[in-house]
PDB file of N, CA and C in Angstrom:
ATOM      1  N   UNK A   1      21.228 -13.139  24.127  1.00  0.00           N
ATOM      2  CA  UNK A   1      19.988 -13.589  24.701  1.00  0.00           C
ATOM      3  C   UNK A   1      18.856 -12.731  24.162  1.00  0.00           C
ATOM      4  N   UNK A   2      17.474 -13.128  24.187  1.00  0.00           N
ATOM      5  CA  UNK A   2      16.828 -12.423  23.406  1.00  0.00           C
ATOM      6  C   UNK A   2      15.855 -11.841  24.074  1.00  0.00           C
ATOM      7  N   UNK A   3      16.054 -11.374  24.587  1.00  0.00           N
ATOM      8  CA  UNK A   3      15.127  -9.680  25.481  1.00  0.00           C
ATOM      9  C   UNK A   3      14.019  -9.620  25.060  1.00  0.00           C
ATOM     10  N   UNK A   4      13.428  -9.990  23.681  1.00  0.00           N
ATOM     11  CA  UNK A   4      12.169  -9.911  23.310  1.00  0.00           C
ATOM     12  C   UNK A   4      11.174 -11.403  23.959  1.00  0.00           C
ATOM     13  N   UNK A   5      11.991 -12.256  24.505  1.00  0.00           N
ATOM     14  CA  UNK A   5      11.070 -13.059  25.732  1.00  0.00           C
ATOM     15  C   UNK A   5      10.407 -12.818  26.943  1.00  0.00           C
ATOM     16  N   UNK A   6      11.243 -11.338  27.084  1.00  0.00           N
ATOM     17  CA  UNK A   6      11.116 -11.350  28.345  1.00  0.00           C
ATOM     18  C   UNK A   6      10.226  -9.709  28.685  1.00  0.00           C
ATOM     19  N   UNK A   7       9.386  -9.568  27.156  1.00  0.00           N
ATOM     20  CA  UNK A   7       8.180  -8.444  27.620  1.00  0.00           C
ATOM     21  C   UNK A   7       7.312  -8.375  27.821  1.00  0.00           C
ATOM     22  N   UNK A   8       6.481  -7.608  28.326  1.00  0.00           N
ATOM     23  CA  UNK A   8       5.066  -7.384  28.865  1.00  0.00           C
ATOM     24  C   UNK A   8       5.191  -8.478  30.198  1.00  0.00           C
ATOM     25  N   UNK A   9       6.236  -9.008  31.197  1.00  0.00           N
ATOM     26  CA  UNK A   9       6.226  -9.494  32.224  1.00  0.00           C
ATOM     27  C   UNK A   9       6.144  -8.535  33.306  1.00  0.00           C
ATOM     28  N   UNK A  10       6.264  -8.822  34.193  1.00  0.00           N
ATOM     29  CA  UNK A  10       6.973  -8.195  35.742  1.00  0.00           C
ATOM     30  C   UNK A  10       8.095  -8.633  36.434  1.00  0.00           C
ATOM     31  N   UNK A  11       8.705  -7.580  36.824  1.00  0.00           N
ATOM     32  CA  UNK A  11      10.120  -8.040  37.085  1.00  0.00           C
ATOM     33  C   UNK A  11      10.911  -9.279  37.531  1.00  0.00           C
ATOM     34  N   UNK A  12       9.886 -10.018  38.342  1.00  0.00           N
ATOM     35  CA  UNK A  12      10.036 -10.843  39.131  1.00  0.00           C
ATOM     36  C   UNK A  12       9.903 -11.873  38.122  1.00  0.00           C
ATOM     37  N   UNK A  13       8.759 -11.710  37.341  1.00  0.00           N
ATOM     38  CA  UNK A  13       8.353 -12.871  36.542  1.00  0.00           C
ATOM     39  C   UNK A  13      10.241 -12.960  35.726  1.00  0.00           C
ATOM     40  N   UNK A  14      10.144 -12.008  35.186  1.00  0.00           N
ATOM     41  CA  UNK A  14      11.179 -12.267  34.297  1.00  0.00           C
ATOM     42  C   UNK A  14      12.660 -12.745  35.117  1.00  0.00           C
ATOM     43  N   UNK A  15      12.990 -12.118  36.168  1.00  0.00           N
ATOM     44  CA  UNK A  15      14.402 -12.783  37.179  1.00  0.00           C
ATOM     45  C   UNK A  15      13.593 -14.378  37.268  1.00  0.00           C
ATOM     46  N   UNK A  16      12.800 -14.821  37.534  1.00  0.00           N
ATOM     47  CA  UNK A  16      12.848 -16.274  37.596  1.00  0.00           C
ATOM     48  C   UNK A  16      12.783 -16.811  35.971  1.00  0.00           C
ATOM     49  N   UNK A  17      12.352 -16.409  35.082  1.00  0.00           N
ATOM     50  CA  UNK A  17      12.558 -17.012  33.673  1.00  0.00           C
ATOM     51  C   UNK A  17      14.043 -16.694  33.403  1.00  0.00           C
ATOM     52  N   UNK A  18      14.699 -15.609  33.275  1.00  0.00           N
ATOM     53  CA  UNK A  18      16.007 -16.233  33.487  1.00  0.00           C
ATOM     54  C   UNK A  18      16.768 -16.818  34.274  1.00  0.00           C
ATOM     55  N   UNK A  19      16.668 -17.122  35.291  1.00  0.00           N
ATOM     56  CA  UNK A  19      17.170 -17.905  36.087  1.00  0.00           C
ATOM     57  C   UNK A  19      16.952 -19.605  35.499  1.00  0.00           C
ATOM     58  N   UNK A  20      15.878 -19.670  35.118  1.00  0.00           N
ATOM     59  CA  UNK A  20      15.324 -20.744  34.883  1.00  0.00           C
ATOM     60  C   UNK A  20      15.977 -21.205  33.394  1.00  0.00           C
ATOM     61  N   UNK A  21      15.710 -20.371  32.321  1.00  0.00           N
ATOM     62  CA  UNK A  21      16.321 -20.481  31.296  1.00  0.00           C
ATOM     63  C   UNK A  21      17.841 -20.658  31.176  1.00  0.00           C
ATOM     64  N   UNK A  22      18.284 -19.772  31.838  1.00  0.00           N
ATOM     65  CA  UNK A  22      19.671 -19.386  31.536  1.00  0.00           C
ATOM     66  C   UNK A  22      21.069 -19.818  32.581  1.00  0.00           C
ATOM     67  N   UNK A  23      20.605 -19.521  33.849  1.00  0.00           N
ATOM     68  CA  UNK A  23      21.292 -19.732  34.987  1.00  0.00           C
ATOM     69  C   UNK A  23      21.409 -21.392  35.504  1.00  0.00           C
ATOM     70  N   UNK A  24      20.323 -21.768  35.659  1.00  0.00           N
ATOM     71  CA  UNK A  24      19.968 -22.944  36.113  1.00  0.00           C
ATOM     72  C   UNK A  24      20.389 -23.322  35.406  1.00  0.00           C
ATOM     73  N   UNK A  25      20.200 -24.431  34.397  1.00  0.00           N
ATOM     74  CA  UNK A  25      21.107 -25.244  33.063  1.00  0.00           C
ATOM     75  C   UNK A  25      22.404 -24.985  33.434  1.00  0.00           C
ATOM     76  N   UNK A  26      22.933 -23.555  33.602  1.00  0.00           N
ATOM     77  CA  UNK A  26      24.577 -23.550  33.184  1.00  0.00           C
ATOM     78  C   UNK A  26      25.004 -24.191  35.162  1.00  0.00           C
ATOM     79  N   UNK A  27      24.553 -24.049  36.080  1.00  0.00           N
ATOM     80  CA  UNK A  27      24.587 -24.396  37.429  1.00  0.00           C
ATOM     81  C   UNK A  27      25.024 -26.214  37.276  1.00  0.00           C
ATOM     82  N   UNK A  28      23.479 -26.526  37.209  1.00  0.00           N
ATOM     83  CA  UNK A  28      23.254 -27.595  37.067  1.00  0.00           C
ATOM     84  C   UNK A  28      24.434 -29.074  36.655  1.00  0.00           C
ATOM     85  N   UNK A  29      25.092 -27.977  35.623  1.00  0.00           N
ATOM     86  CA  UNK A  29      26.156 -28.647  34.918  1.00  0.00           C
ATOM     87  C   UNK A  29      27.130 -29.190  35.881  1.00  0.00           C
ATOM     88  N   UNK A  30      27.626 -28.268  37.256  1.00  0.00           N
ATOM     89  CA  UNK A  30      28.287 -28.213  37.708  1.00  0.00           C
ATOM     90  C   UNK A  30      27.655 -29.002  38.951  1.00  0.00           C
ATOM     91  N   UNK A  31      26.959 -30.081  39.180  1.00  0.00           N
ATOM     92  CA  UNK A  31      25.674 -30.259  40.517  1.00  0.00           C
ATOM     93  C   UNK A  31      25.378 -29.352  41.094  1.00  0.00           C
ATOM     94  N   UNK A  32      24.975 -28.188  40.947  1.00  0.00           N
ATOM     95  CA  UNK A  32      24.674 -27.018  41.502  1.00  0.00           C
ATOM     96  C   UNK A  32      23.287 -26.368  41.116  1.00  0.00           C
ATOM     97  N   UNK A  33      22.882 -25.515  41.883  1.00  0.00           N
ATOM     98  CA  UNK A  33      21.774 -25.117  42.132  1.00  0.00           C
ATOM     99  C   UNK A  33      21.349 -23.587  42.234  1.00  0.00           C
ATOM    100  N   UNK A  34      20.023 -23.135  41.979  1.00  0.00           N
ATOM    101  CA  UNK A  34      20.271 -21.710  42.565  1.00  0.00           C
ATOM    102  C   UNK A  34      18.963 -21.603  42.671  1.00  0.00           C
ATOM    103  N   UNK A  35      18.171 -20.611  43.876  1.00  0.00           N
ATOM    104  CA  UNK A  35      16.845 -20.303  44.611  1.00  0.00           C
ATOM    105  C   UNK A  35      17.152 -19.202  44.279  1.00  0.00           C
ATOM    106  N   UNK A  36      15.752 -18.655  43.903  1.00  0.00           N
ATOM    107  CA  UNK A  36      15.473 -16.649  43.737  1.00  0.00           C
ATOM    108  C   UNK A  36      14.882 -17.082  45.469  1.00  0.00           C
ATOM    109  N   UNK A  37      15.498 -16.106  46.170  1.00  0.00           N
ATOM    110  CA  UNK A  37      14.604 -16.047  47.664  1.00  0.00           C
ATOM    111  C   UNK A  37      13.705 -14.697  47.460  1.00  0.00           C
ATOM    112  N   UNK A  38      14.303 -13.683  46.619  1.00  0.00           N
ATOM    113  CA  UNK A  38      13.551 -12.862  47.178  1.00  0.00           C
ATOM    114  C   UNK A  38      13.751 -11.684  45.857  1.00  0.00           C
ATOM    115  N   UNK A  39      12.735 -10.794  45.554  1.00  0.00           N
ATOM    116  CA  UNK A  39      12.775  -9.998  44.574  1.00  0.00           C
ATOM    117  C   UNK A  39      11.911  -8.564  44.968  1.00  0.00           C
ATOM    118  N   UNK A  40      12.544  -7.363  44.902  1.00  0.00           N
ATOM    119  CA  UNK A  40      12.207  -6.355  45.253  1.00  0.00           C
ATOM    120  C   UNK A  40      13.266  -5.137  44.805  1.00  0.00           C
ATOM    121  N   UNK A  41      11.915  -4.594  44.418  1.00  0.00           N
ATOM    122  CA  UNK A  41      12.638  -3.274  44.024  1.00  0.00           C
ATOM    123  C   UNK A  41      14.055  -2.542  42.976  1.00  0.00           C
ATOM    124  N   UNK A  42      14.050  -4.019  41.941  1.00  0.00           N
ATOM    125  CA  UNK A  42      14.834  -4.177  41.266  1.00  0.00           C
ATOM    126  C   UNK A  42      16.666  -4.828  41.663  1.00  0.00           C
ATOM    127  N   UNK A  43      15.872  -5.199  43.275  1.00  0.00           N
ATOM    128  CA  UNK A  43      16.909  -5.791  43.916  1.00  0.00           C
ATOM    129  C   UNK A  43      16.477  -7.879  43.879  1.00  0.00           C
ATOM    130  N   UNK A  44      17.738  -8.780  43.721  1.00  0.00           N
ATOM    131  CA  UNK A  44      17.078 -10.179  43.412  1.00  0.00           C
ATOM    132  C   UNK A  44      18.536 -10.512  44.532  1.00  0.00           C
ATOM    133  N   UNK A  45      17.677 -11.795  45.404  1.00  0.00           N
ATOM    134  CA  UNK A  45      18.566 -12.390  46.816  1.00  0.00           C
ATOM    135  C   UNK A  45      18.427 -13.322  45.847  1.00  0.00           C
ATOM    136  N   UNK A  46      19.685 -14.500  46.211  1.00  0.00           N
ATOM    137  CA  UNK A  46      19.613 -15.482  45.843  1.00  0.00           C
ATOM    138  C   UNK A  46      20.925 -16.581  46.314  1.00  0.00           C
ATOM    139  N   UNK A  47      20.132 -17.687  46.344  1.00  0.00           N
ATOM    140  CA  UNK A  47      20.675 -18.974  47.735  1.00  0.00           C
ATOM    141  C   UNK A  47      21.431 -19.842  46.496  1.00  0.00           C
ATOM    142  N   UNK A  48      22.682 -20.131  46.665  1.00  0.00           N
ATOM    143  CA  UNK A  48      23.135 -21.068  45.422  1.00  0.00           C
ATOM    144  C   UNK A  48      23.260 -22.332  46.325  1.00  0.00           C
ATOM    145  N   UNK A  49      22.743 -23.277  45.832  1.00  0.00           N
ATOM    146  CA  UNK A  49      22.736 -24.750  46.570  1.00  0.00           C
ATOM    147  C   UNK A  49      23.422 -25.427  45.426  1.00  0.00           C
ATOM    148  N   UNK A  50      22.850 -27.020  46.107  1.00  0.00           N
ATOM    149  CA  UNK A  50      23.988 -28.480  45.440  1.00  0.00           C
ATOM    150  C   UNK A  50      25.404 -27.826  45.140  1.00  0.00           C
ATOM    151  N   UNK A  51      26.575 -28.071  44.756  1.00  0.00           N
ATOM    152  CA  UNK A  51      27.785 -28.295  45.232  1.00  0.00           C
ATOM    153  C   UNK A  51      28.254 -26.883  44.807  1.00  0.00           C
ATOM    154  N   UNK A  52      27.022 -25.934  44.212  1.00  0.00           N
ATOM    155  CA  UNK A  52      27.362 -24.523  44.554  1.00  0.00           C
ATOM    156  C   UNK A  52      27.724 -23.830  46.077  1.00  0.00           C
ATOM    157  N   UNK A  53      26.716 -24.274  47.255  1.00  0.00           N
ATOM    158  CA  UNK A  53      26.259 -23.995  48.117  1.00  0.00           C
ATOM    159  C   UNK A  53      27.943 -24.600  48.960  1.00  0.00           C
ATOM    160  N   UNK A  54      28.066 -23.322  49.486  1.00  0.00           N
ATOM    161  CA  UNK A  54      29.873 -23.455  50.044  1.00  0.00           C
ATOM    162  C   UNK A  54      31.012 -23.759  49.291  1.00  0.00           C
ATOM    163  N   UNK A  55      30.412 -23.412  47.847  1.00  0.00           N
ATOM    164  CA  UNK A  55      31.988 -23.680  47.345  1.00  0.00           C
ATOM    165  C   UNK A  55      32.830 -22.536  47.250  1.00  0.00           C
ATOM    166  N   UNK A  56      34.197 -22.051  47.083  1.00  0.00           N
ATOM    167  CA  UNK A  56      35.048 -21.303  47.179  1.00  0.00           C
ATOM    168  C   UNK A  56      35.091 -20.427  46.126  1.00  0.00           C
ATOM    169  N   UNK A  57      34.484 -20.853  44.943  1.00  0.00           N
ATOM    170  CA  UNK A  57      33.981 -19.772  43.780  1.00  0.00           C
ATOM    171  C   UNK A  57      32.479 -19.582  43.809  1.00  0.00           C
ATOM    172  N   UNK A  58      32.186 -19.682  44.992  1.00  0.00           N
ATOM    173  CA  UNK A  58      30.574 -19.401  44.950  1.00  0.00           C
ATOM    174  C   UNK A  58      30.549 -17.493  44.323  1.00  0.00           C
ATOM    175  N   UNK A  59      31.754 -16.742  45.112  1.00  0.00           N
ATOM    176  CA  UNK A  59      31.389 -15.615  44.822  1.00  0.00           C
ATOM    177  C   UNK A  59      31.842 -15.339  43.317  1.00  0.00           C
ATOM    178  N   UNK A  60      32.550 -16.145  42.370  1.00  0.00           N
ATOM    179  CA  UNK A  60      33.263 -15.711  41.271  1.00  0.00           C
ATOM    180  C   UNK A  60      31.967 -16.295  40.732  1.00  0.00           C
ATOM    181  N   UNK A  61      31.120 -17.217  40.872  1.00  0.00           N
ATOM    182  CA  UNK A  61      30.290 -17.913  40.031  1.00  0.00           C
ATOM    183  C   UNK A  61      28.718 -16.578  40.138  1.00  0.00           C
ATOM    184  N   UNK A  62      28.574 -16.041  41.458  1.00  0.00           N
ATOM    185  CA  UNK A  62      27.810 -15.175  41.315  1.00  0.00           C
ATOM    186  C   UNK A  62      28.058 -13.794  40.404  1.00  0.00           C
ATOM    187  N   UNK A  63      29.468 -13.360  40.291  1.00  0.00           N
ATOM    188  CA  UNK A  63      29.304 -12.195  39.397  1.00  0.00           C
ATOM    189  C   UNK A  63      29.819 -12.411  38.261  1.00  0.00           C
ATOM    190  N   UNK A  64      30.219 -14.026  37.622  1.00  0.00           N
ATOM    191  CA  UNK A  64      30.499 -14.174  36.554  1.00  0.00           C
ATOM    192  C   UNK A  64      29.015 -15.113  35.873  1.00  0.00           C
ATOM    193  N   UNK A  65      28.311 -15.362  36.441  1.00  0.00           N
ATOM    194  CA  UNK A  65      27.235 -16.039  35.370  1.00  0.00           C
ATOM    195  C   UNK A  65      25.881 -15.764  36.093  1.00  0.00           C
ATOM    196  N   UNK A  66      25.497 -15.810  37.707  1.00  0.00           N
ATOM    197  CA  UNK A  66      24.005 -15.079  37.888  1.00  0.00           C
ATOM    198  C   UNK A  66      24.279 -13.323  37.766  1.00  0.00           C
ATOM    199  N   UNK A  67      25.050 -12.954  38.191  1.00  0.00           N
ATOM    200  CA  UNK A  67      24.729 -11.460  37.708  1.00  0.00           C
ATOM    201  C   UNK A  67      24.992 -10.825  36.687  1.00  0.00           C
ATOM    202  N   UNK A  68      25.832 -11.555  35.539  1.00  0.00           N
ATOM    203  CA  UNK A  68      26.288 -11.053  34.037  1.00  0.00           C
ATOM    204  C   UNK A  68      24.638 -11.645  33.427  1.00  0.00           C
ATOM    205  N   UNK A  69      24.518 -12.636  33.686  1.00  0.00           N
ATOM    206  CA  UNK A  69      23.497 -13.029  33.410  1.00  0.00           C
ATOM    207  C   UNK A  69      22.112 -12.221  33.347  1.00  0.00           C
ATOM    208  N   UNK A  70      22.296 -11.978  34.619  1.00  0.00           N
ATOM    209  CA  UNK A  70      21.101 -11.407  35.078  1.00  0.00           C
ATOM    210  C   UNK A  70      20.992  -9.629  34.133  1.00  0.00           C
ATOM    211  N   UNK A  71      21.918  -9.083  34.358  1.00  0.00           N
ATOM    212  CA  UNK A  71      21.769  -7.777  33.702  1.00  0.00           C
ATOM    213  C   UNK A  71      22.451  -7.663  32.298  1.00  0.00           C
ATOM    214  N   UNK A  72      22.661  -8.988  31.147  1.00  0.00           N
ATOM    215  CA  UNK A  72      22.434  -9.116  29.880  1.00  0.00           C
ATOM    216  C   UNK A  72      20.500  -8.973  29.589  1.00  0.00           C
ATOM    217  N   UNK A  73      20.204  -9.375  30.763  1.00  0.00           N
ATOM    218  CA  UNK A  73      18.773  -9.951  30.333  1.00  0.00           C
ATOM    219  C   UNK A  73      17.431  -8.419  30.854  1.00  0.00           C
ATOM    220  N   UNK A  74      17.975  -8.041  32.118  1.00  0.00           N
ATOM    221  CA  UNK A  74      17.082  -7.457  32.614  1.00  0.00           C
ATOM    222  C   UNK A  74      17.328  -5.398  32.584  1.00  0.00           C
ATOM    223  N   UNK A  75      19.167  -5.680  31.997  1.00  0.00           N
ATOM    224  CA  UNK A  75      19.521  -4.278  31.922  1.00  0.00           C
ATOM    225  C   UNK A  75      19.305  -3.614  33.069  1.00  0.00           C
ATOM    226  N   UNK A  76      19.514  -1.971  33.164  1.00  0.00           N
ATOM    227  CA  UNK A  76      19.318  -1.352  34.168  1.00  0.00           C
ATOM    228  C   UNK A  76      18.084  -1.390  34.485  1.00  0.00           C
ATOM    229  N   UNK A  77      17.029  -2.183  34.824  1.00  0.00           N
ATOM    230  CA  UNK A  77      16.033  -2.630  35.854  1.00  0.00           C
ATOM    231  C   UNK A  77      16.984  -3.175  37.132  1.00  0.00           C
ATOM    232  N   UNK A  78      17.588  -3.967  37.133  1.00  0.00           N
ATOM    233  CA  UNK A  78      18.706  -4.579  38.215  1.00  0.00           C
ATOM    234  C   UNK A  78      19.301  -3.752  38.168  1.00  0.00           C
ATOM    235  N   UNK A  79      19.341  -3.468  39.992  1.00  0.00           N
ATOM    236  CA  UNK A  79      20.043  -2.572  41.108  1.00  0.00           C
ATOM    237  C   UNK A  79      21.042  -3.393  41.797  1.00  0.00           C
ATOM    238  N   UNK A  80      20.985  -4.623  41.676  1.00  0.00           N
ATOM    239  CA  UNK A  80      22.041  -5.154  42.717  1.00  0.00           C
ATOM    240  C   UNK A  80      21.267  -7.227  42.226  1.00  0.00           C
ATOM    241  N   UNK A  81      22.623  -7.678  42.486  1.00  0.00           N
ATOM    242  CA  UNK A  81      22.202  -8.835  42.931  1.00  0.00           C
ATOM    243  C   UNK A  81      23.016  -9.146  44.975  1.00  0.00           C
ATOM    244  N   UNK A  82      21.924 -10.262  45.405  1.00  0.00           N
ATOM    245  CA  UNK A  82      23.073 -10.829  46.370  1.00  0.00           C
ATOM    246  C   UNK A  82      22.540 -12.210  46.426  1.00  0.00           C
ATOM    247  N   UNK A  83      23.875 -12.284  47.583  1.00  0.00           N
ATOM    248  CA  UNK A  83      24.123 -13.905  47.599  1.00  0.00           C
ATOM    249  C   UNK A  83      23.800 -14.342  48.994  1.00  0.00           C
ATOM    250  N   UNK A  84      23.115 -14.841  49.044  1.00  0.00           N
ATOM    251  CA  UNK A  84      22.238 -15.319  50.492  1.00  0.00           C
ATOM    252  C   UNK A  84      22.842 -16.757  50.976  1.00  0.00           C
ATOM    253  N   UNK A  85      23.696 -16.607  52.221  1.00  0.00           N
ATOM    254  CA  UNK A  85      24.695 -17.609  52.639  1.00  0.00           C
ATOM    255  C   UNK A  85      23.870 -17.897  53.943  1.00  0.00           C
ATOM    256  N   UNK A  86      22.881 -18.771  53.725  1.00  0.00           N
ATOM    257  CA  UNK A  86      22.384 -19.415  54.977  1.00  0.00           C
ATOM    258  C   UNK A  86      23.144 -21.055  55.314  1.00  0.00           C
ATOM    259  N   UNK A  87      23.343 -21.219  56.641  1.00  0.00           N
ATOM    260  CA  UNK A  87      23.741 -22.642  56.813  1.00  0.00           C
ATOM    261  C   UNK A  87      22.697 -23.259  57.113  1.00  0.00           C
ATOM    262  N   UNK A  88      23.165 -24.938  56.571  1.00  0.00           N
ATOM    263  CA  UNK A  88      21.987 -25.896  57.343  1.00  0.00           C
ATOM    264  C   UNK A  88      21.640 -25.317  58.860  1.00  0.00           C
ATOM    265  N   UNK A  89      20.316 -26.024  58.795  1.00  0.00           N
ATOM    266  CA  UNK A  89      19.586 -26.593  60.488  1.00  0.00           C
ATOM    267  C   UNK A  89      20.531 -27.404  61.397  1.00  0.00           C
ATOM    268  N   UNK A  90      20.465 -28.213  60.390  1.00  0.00           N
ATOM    269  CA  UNK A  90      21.510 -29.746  61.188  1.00  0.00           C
ATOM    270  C   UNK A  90      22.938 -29.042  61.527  1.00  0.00           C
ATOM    271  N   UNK A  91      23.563 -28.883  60.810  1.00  0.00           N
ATOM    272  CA  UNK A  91      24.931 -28.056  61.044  1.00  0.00           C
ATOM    273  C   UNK A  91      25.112 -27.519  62.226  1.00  0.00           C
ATOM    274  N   UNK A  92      23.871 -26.448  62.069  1.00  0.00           N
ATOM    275  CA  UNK A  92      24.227 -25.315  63.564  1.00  0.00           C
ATOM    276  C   UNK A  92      23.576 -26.147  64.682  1.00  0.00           C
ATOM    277  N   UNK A  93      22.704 -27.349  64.372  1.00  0.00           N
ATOM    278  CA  UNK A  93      22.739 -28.381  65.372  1.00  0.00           C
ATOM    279  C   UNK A  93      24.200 -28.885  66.305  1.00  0.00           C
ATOM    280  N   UNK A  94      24.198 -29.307  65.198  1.00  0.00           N
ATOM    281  CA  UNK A  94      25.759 -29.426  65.392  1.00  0.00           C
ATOM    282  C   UNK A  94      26.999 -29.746  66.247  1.00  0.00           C
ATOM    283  N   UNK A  95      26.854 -28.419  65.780  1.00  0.00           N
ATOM    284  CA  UNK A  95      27.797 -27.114  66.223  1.00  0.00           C
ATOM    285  C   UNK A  95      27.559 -26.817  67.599  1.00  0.00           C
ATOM    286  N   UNK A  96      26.125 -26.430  67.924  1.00  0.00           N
ATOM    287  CA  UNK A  96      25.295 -25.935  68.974  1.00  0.00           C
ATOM    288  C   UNK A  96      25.780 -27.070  70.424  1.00  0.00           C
ATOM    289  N   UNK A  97      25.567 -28.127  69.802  1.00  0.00           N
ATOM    290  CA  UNK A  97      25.613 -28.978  70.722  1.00  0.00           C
ATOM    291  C   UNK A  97      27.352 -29.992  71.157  1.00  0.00           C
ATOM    292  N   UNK A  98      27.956 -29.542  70.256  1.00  0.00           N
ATOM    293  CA  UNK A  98      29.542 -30.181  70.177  1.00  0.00           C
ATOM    294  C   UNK A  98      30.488 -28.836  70.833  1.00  0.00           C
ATOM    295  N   UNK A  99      29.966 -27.543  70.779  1.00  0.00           N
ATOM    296  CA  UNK A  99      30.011 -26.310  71.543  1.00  0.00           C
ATOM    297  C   UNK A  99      29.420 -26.138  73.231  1.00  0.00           C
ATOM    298  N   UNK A 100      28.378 -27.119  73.402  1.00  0.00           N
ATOM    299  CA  UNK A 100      27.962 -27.002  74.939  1.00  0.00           C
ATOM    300  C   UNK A 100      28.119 -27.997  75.278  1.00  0.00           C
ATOM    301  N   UNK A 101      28.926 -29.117  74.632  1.00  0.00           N
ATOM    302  CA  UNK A 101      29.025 -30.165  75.203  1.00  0.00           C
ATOM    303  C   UNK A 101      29.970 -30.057  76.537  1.00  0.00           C
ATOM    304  N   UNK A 102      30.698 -29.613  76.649  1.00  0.00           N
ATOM    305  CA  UNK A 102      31.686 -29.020  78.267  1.00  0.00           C
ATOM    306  C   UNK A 102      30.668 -28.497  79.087  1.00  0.00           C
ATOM    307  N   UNK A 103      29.826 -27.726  79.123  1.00  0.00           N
ATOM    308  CA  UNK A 103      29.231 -26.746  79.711  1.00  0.00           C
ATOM    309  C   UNK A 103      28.278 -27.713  80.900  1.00  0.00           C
TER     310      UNK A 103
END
């Protein structure tokens, strides 16, 4: 990958150009998805959706292609990646209510 795309940015700028470039495309392939939620401090959260989002290699897919990924590109600037496992609204609807339904 060519590192010389990704100078004179800011950190952030550059975790979403690869993501965008690099990550996304290879996701995609798979109906899958991926959100930067959050970027700080050389630390990057991130939500994998479409048929990423609960799958059983979600965690093999995070340290084999967003975080190899990520620190081919950004080197020791990246301190960490994570993987941000939020559930639907509707779900814990749900749930919420198929749970108090006795009550």
């Amino acid at each position: 990958m060519a590192n010389s795309l990704f100078v004179q940015t800011t950190f952030s700028e550059r975790v979403e150009r690869a993501v965008n470039e690099y990550i996304r495309p290879s996701l995609q392939l798979h109906q899958g998805d991926i959100c930067v939620r959050d970027v700080h401090d050389g630390e990057v959260w991130v939500e994998l959706n479409g048929a990423c989002k609960g799958c059983p290699s979600a965690q093999v897919t995070m340290d084999e292609t967003v975080k190899q990924t990520l620190t081919e590109i950004l080197g020791n600037e990246l301190k960490a990646v994570h993987l941000v496992n939020e559930v639907d609204e509707d779900l814990l609807n749900f749930a919420r209510n198929l749970l108090n339904k006795n009550k």
